[in-house]
Protein backbone atom coordinates (compact mmCIF):
# COMPACT_ATOMS: atom_id res chain seq x y z
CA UNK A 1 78.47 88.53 122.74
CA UNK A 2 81.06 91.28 121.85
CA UNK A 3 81.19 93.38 118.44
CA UNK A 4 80.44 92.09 115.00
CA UNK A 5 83.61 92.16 113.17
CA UNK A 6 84.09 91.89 109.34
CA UNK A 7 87.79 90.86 108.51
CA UNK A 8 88.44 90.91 104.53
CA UNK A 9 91.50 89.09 103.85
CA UNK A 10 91.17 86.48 107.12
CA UNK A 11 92.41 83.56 105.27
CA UNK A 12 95.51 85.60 105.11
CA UNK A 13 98.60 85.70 107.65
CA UNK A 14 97.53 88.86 109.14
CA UNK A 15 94.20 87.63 108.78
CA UNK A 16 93.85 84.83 110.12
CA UNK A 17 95.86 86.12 113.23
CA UNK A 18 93.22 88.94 113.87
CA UNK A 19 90.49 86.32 113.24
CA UNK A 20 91.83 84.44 116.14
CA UNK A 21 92.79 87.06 118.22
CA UNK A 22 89.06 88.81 118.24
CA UNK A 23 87.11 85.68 118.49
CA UNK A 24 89.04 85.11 121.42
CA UNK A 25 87.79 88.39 122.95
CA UNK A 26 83.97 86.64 122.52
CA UNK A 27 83.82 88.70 119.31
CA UNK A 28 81.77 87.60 116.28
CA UNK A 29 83.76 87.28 113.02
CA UNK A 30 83.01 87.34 109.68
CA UNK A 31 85.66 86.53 107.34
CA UNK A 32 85.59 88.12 103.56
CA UNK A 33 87.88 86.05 101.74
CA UNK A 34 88.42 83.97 98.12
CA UNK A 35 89.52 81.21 100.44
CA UNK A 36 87.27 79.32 103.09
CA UNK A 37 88.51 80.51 106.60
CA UNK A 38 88.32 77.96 109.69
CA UNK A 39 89.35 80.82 112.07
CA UNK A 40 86.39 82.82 111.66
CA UNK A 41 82.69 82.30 113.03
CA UNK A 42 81.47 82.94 109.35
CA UNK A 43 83.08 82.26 106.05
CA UNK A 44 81.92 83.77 103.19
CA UNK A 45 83.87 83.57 99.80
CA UNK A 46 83.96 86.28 97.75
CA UNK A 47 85.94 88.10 95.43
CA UNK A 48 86.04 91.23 96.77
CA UNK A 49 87.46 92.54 93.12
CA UNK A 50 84.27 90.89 91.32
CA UNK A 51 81.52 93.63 90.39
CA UNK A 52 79.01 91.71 92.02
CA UNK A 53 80.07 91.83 95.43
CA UNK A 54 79.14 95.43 96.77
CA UNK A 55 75.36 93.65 96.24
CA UNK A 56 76.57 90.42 98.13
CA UNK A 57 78.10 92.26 100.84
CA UNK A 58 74.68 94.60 101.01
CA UNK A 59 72.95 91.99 101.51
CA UNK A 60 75.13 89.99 104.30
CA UNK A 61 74.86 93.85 106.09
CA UNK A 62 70.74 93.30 106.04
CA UNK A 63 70.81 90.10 106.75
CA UNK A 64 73.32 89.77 110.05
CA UNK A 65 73.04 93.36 110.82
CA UNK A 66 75.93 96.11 110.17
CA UNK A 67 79.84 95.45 111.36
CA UNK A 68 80.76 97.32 113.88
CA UNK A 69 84.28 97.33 112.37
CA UNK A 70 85.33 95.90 109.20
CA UNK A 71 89.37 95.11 109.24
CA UNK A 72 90.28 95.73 105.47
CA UNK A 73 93.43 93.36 105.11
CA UNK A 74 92.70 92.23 101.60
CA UNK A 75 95.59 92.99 99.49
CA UNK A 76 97.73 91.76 96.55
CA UNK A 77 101.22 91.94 97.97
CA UNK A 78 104.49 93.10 97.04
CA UNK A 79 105.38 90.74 93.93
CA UNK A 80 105.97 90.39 90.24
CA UNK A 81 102.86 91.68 88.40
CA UNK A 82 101.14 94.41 85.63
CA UNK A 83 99.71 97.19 87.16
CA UNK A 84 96.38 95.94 86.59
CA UNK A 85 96.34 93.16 88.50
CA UNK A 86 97.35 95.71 91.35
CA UNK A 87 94.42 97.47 90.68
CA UNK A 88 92.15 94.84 90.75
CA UNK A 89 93.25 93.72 93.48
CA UNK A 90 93.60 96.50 96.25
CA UNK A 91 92.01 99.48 94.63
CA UNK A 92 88.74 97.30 93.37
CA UNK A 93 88.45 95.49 96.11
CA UNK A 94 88.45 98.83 98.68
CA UNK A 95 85.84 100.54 95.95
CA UNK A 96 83.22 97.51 95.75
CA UNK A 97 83.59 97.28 99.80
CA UNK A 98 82.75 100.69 100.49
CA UNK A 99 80.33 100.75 98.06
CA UNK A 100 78.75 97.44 99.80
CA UNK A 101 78.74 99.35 103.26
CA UNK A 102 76.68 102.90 102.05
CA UNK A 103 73.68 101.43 103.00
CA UNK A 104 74.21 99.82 106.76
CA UNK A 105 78.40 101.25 106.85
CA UNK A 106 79.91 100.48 110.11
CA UNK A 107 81.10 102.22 112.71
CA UNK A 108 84.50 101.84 111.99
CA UNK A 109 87.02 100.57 108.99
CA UNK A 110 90.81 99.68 109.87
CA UNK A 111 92.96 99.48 106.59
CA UNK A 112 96.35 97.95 106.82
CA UNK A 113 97.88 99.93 104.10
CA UNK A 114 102.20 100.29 104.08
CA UNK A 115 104.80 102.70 104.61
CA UNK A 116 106.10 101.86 101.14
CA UNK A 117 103.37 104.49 100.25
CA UNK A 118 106.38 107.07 101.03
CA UNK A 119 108.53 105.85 98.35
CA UNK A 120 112.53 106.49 98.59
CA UNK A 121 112.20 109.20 101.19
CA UNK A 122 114.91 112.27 101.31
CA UNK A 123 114.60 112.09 105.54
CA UNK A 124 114.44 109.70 107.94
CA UNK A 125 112.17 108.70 110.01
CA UNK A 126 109.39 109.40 107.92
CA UNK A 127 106.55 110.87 109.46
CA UNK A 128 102.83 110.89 108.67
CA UNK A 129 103.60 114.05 106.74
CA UNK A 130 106.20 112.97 104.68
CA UNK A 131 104.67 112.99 100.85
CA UNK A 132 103.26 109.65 99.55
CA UNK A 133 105.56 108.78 96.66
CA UNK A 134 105.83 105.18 95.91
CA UNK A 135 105.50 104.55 92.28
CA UNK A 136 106.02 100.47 92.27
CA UNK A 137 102.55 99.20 91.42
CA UNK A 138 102.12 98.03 94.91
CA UNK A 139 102.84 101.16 97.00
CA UNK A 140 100.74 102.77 94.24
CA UNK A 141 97.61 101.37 94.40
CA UNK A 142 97.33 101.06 98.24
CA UNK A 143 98.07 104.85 98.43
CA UNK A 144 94.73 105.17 95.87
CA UNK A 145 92.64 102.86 98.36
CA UNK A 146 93.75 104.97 101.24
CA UNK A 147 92.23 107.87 99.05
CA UNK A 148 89.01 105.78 98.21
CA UNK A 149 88.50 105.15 101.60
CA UNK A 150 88.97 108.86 102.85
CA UNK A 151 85.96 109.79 100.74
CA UNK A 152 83.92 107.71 103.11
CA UNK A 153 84.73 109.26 106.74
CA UNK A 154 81.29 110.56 105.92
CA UNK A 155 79.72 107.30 106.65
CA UNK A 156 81.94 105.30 108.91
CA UNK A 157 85.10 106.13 111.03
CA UNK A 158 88.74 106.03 108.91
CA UNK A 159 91.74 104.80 110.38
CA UNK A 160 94.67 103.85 108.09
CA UNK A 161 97.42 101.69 109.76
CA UNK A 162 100.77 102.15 107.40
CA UNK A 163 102.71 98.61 108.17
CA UNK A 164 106.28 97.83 107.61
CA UNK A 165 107.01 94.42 106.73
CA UNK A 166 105.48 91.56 108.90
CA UNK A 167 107.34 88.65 110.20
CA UNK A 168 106.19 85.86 112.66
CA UNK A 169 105.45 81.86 111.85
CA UNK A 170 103.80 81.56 108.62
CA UNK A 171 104.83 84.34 106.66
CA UNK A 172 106.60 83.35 103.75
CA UNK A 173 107.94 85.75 101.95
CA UNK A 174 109.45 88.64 103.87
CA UNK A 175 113.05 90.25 104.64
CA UNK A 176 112.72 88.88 108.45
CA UNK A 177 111.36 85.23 107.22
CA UNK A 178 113.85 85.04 104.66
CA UNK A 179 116.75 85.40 106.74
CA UNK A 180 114.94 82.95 109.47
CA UNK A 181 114.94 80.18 106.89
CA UNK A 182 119.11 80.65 106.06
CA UNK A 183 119.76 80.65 110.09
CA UNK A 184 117.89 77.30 110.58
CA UNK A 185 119.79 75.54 108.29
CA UNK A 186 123.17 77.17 109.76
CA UNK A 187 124.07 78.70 105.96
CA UNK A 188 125.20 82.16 105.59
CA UNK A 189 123.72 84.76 105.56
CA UNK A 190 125.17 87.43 102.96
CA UNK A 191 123.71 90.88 103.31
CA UNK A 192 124.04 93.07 100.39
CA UNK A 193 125.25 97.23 100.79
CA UNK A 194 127.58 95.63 103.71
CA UNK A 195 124.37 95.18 105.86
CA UNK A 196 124.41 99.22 106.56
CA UNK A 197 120.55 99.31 105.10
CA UNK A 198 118.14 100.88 107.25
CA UNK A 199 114.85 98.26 107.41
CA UNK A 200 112.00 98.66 109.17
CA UNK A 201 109.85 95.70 110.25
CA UNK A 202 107.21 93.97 112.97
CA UNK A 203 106.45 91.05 114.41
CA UNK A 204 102.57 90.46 113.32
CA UNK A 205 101.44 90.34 117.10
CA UNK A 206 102.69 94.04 117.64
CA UNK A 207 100.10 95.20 114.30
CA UNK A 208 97.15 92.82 116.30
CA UNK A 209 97.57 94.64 119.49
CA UNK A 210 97.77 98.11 117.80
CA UNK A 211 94.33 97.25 116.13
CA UNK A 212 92.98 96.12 119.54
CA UNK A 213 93.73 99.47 120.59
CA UNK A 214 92.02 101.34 117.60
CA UNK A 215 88.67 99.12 118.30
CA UNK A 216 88.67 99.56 122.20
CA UNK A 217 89.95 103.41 122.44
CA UNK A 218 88.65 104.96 118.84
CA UNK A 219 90.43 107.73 117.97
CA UNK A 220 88.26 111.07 117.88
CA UNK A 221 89.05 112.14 113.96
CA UNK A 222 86.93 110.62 111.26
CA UNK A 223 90.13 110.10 109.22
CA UNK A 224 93.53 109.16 110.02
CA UNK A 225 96.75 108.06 109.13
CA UNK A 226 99.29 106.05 111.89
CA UNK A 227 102.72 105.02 110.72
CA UNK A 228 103.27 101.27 112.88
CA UNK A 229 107.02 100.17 113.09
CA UNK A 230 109.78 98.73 114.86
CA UNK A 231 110.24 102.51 116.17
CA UNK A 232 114.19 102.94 115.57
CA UNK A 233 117.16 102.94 112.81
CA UNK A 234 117.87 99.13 113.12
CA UNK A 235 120.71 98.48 109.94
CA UNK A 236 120.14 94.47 108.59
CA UNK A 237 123.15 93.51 109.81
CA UNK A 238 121.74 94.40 113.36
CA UNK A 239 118.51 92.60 112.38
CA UNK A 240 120.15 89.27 111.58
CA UNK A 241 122.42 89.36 114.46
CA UNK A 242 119.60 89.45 117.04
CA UNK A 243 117.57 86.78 114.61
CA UNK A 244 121.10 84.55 115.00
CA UNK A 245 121.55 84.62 118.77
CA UNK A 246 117.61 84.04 118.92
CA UNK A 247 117.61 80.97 116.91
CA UNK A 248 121.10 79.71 118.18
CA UNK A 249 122.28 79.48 114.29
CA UNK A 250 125.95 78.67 113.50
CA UNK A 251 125.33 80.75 110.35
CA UNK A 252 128.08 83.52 109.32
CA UNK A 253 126.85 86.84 108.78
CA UNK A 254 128.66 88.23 105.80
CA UNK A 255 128.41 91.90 104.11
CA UNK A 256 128.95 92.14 100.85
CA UNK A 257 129.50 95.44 98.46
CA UNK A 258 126.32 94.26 96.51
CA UNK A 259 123.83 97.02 95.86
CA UNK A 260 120.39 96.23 96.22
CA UNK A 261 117.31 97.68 94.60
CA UNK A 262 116.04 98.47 98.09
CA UNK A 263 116.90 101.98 100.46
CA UNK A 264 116.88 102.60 103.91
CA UNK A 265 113.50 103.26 105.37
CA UNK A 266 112.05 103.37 108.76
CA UNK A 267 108.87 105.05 110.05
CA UNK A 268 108.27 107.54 112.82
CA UNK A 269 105.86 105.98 115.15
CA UNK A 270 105.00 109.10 117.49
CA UNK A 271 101.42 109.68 116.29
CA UNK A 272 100.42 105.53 116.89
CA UNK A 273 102.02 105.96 120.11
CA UNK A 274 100.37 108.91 121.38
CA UNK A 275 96.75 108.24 119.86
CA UNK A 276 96.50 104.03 120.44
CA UNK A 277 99.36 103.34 123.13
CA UNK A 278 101.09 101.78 120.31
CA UNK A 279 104.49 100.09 122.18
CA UNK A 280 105.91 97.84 119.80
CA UNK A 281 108.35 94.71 121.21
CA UNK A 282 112.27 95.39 121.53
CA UNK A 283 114.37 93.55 118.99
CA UNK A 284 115.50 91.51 121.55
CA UNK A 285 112.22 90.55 122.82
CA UNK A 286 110.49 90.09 119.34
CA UNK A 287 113.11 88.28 117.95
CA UNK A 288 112.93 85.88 120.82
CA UNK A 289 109.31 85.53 120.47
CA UNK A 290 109.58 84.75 116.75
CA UNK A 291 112.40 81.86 117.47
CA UNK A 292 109.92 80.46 120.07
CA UNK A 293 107.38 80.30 117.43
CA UNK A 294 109.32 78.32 114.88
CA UNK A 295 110.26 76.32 117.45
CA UNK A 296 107.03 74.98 118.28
């Protein structure tokens, strides 16, 4: 039998892909989740948010022994919402795991936190030293439960994973996705700001592999922070013309002198690359892999 792995979020889409992915390397998996998983080799519901689960998960740590790695991929996601319900949800949750873990913490916790954390940045690419200054709600409170979790590289190894956005068959509600849906039904596509934005985003197998590569190769600091990413200035318009050809759509790219609420962004991946082999898919190549999936 390989490691005991602890996976909050697994009913997710990241989730449920790790879940998969880890059992199929003879791992045992444990998902944490409000939602029954059917990918993992033990599903226990919880509310990671509730005050009573740093006891439940203290006890699960007695009883089946310690993770070796807990993936943290719990996370309320960029939407509509109070501030509150932001906290409860990622800053809560990160605070009543950790405090779970004191007892029997494991040897390693992976958070999937986001480069939104850099807010509208003055340079691009931004790098791991760029300052954190995303004030939406969401960017907010996952930049707190990066800072909750760096108070514990006393007990347990730290690596935070900063994600662009995360395409692939069964997302629903990202830029890449999005743009999917229009080109199957062969509708336009309009891109607003002419299609010049810089976006930065990954097919979910490319964040899998990186975390394969933070379990089998640990890095040697007890905290750390790794930008993930596509690794270049792609503009939208580039990212729907390679989505296009991929799919075979008869849809019409058009730019249009909209403005958008959203800026260029892209991150620089040299640190991921250096410390976990991190070698993300072309655009070619991913975009081919994602039109294969909806495919099938």
């Amino acid at each position: 039998m390989g490691l005991n792995i602890w996976i909050t979020g697994c009913s997710g889409f990241l989730g449920t892909r790790l879940a998969r992915n880890r059992i199929a390397k003879d791992d045992r998996v444990t998902s944490l989740s409000r939602r029954q998983s059917a990918d993992a080799d033990k599903s226990v519901v919880v509310d990671l948010a509730n005050s009573n689960s740093p006891k439940l998960i203290a006890k699960l740590a007695h009883d089946d022994g310690p993770p070796d790695v807990v993936i943290h991929a719990a996370s309320k996601q960029p939407s509509p919402g109070d501030l509150a319900a932001f906290v409860n949800a990622n800053v809560q949750t990160t605070s009543n795991l950790i405090e779970g873990l004191t007892m029997q913490p494991p040897r390693m916790i992976i958070y999937t936190s986001t480069i939104s954390v850099y807010g509208k940045p003055s340079l691009l690419p931004v790098d791991e030293a760029s300052p954190a200054g995303g004030t939406l709600p969401y960017a907010a409170t996952k930049r707190w439960s990066e800072q909750l979790l760096e108070t514990f590289q006393r007990y347990s190894r730290i690596v935070v994973l900063r994600l662009p956005s995360l395409y692939g068959a069964g997302q629903a509600d990202s830029f890449i996705d999005g743009l999917a849906r229009t080109a199957q039904r062969d509708e336009p596509i309009e891109l607003f700001s002419r299609g010049e934005l810089i976006r930065d985003a990954l097919h979910v197998s490319d964040v899998v592999k990186a975390i394969d590569n933070c379990i089998a190769q640990p890095v040697s600091a007890m905290f750390s922070i790794m930008n993930l990413g596509c690794g270049r200035s792609i503009k939208t318009n580039e990212w729907a013309r390679s989505l296009v050809d991929a799919l075979d759509s008869k849809s019409d790219i058009i730019p249009v002198d909209r403005e958008t609420s959203y800026f260029s962004l892209y991150a620089d991946i040299t640190v991921a690359q250096e410390q976990l082999g991190f070698a993300p898919m072309s655009l070619a190549e991913s975009m081919n892999v994602y039109a294969k999936e909806l495919r099938t």
